[in-house]
C-alpha atoms as a PDB file:
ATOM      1  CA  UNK A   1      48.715 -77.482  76.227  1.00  0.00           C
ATOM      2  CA  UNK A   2      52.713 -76.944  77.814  1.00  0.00           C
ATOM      3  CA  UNK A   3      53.510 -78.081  74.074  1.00  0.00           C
ATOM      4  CA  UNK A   4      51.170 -74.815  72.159  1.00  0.00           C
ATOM      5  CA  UNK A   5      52.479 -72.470  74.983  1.00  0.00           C
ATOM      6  CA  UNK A   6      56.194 -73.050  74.690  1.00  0.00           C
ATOM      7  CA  UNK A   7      55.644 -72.841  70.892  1.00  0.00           C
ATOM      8  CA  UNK A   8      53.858 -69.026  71.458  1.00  0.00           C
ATOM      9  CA  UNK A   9      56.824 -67.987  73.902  1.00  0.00           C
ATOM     10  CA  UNK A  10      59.080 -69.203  71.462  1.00  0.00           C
ATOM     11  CA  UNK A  11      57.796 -67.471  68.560  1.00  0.00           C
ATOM     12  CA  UNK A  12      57.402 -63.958  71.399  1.00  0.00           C
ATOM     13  CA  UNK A  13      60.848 -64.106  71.816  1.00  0.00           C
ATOM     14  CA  UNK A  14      62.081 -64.333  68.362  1.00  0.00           C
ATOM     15  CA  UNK A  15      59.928 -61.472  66.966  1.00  0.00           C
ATOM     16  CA  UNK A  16      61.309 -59.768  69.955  1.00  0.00           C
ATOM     17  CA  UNK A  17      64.999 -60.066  69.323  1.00  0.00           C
ATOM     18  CA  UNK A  18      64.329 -59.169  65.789  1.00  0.00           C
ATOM     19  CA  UNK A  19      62.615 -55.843  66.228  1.00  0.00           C
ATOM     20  CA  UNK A  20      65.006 -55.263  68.936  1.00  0.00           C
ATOM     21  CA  UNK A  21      68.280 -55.064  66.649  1.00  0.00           C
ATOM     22  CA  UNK A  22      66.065 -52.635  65.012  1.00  0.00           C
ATOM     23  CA  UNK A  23      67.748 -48.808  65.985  1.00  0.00           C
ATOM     24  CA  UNK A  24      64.924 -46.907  64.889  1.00  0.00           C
ATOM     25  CA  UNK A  25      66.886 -45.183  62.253  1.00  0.00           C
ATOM     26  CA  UNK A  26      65.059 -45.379  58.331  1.00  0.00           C
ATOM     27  CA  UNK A  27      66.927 -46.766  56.016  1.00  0.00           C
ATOM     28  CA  UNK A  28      66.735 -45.903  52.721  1.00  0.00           C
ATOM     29  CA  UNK A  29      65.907 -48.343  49.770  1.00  0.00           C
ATOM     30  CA  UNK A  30      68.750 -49.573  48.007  1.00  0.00           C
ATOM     31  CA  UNK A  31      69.019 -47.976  44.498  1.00  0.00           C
ATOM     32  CA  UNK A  32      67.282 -49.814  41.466  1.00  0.00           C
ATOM     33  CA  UNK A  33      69.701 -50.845  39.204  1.00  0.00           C
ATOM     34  CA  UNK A  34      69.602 -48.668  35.878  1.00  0.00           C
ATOM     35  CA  UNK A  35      68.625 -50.530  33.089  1.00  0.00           C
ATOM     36  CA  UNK A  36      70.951 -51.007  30.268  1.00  0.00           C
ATOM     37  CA  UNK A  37      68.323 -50.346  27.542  1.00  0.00           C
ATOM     38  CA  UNK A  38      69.321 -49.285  24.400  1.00  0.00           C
ATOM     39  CA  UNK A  39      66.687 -46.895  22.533  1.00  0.00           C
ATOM     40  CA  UNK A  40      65.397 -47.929  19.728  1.00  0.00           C
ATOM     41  CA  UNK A  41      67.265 -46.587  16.140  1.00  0.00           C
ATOM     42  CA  UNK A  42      64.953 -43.553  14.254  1.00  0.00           C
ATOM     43  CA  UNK A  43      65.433 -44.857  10.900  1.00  0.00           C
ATOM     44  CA  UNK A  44      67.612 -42.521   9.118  1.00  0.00           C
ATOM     45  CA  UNK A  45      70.084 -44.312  11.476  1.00  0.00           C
ATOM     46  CA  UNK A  46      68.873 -47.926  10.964  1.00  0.00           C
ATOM     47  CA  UNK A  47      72.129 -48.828   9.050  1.00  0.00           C
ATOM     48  CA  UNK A  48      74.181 -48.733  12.100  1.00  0.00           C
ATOM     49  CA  UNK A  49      75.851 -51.412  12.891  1.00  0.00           C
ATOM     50  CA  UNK A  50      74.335 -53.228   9.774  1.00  0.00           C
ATOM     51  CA  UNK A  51      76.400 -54.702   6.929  1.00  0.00           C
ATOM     52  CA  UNK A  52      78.613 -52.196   5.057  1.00  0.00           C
ATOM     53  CA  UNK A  53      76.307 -51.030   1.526  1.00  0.00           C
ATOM     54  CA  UNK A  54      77.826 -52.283  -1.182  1.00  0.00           C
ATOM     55  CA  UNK A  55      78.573 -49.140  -2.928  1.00  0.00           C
ATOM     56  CA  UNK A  56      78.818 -46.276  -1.180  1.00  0.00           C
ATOM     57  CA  UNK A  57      76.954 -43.040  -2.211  1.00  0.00           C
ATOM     58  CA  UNK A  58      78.618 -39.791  -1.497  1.00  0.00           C
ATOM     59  CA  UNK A  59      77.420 -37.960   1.251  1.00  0.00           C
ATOM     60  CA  UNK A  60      74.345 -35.204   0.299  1.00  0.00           C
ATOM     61  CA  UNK A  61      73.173 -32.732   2.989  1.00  0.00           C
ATOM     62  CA  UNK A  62      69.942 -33.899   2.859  1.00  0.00           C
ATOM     63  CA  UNK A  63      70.900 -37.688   3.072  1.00  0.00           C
ATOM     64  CA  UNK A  64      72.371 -39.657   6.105  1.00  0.00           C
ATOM     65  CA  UNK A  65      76.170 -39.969   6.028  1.00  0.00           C
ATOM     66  CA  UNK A  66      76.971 -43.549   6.796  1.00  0.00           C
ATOM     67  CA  UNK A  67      80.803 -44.627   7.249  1.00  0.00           C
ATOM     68  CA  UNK A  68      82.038 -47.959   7.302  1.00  0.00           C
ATOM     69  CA  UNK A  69      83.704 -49.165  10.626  1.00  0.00           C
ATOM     70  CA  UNK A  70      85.334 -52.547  11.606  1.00  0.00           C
ATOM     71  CA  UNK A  71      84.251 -55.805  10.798  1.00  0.00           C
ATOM     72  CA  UNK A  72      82.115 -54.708   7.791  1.00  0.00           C
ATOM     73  CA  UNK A  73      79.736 -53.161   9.747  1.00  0.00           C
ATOM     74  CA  UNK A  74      78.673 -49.655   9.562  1.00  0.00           C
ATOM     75  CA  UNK A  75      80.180 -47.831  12.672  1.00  0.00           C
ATOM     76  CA  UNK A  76      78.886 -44.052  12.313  1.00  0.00           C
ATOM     77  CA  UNK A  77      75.766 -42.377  10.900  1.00  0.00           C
ATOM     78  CA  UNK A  78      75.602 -38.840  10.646  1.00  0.00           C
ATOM     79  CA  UNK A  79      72.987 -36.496   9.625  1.00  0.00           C
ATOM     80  CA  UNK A  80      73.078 -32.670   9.022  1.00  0.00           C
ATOM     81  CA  UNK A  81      70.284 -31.697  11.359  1.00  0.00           C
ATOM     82  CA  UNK A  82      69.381 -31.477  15.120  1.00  0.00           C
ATOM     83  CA  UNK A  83      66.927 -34.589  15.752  1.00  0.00           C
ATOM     84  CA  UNK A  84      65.366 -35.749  18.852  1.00  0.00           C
ATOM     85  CA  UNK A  85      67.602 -37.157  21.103  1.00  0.00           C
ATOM     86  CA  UNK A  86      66.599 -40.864  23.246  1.00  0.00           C
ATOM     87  CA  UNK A  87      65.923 -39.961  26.991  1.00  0.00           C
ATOM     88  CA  UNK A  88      68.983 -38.895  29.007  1.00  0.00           C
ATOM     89  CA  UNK A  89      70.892 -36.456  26.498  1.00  0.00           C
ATOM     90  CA  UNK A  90      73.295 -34.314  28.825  1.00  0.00           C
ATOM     91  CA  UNK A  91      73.836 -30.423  27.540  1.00  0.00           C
ATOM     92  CA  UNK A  92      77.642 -29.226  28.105  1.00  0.00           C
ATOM     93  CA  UNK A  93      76.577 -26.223  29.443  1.00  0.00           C
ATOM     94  CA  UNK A  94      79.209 -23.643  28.096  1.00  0.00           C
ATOM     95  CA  UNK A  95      80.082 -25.970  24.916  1.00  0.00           C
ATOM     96  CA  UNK A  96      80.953 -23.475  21.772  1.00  0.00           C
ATOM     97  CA  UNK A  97      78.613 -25.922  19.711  1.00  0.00           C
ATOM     98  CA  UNK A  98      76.066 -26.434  21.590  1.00  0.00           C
ATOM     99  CA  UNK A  99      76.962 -30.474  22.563  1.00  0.00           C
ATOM    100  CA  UNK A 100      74.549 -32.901  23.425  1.00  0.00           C
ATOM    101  CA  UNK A 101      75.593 -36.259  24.173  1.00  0.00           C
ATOM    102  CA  UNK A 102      73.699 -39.434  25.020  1.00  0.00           C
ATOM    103  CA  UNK A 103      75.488 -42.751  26.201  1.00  0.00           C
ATOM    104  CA  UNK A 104      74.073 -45.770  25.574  1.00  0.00           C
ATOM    105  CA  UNK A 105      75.996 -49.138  26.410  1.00  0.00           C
ATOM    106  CA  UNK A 106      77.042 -49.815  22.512  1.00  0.00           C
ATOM    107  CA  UNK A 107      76.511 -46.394  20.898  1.00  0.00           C
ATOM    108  CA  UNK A 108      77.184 -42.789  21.687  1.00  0.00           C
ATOM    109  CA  UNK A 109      75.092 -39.830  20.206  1.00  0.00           C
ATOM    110  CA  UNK A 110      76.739 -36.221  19.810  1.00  0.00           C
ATOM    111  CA  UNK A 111      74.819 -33.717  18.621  1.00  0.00           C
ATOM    112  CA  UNK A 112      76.644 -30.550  17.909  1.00  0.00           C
ATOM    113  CA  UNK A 113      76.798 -27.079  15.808  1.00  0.00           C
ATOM    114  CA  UNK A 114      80.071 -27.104  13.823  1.00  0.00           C
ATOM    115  CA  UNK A 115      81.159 -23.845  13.942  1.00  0.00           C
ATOM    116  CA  UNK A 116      84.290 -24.294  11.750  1.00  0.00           C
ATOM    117  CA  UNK A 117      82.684 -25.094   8.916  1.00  0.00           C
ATOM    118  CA  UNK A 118      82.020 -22.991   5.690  1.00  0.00           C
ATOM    119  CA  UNK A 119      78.774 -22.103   7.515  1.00  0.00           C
ATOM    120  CA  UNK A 120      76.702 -23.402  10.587  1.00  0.00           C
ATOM    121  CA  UNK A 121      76.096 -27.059  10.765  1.00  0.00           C
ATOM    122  CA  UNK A 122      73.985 -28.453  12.811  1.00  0.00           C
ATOM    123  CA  UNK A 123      74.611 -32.510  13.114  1.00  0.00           C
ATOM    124  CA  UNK A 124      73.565 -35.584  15.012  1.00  0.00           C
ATOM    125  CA  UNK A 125      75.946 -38.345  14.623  1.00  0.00           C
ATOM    126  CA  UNK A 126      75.470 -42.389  16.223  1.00  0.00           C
ATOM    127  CA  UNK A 127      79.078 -43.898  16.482  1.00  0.00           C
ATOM    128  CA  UNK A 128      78.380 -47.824  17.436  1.00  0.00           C
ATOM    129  CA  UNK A 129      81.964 -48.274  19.847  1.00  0.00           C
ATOM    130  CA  UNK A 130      82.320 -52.172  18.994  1.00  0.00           C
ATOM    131  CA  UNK A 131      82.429 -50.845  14.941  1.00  0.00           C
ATOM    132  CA  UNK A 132      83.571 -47.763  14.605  1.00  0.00           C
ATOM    133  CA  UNK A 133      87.614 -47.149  13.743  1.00  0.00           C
ATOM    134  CA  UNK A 134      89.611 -44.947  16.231  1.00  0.00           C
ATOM    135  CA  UNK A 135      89.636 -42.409  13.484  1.00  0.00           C
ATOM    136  CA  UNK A 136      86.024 -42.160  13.878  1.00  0.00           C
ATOM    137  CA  UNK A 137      85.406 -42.247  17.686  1.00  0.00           C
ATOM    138  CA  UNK A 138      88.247 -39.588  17.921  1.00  0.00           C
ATOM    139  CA  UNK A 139      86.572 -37.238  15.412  1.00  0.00           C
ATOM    140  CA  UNK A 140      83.106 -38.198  17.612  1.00  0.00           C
ATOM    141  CA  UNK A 141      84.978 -36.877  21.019  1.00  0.00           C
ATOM    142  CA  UNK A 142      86.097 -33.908  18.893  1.00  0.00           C
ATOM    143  CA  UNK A 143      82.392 -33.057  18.466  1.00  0.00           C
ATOM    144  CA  UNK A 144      82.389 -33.470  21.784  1.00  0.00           C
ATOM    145  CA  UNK A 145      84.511 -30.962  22.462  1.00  0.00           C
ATOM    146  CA  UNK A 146      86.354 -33.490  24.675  1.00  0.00           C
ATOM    147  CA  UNK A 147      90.227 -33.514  24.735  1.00  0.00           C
ATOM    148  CA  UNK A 148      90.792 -36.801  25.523  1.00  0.00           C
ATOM    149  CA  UNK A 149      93.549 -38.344  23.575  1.00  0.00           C
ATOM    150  CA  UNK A 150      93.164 -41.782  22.977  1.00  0.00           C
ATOM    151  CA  UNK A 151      89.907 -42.845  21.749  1.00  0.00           C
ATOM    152  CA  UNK A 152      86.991 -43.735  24.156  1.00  0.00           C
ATOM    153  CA  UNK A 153      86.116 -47.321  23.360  1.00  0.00           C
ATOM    154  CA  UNK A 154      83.388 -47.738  26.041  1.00  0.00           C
ATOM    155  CA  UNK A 155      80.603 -46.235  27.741  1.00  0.00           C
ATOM    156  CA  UNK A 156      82.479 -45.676  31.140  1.00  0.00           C
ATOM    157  CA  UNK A 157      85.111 -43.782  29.145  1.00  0.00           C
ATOM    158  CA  UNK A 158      82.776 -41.504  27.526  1.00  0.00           C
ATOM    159  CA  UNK A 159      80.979 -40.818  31.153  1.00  0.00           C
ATOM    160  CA  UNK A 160      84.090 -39.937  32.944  1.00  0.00           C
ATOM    161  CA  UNK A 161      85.366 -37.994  30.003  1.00  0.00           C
ATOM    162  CA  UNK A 162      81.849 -36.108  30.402  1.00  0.00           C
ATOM    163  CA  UNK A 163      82.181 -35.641  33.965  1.00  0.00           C
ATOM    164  CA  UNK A 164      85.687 -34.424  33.424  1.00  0.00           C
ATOM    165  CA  UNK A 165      84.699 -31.455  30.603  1.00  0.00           C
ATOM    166  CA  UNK A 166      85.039 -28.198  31.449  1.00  0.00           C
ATOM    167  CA  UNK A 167      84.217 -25.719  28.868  1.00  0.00           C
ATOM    168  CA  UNK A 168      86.953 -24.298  26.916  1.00  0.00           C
ATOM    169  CA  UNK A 169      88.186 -20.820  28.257  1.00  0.00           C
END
């Protein structure tokens, strides 16, 4: 009996001291971590990242344009519309060509209006980072409209070159 009633003043006291330390204050949740997902490829841009083609057609307006990065592998695929963009595309508010860019942890997505063209473009372009050349990332962050001047090889340098753009003046 002195044995059960030690063990229940015992177990009072602990549940005590914890709800004690307790200041009464809510606490938030910690954040969830973001996953890293990567959206799956609509299939006029299923060649990225894929084996260079063999031969290589030249580019039609009507036809994806797929260029040839490192490695062998294709590194960009552009296509000369708007298209629907995977979840979290962020507008440049103020952008002359209307940018939209999604970053993904291996590929980047800039969708623009080229207004220095012969006439209106519209284009959505997939640049894979670990394939494309410099040449091509840097003509990516042109699209952009982003003035950086080295290319951005990763996703945290294209989101801190995002959260840096102003609009040009």
């Amino acid at each position: 009996m002195r044995a059960s009633l030690l063990v229940a003043l015992l177990l009072a006291g602990f549940s005590v001291s914890c709800a004690s330390a307790d200041d009464g204050s809510i606490r938030p949740e910690p954040p969830a971590e973001t996953p890293k997902v990567t959206a799956p490829l609509p299939p006029e841009f299923a060649q990225l990242g894929e084996p260079c083609p063999a031969s290589q057609e030249p580019p039609t307006s009507a036809a994806p344009s797929v260029w040839c990065g490192k490695d062998g592998r294709v590194g960009v695929v552009t296509v000369y519309r708007r298209t629907g963009l995977p979840e979290g595309a962020q507008k440049l508010a103020g952008s002359m060509g209307n940018v939209q860019v999604v970053i993904e942890p291996e590929r980047v997505w800039v969708q623009h209006t080229c207004f220095y063209c012969r006439q209106f473009t519209e284009e959505t372009g997939v640049v894979h980072l670990a394939y494309a050349t410099d040449e091509q990332i840097m003509q990516f962050q042109r699209h952009a409209e982003l003035e950086n001047q080295s290319p951005l090889r990763d996703a945290d340098a294209w989101r801190g070159a995002i959260a840096a753009w102003k609009p040009k003046q």
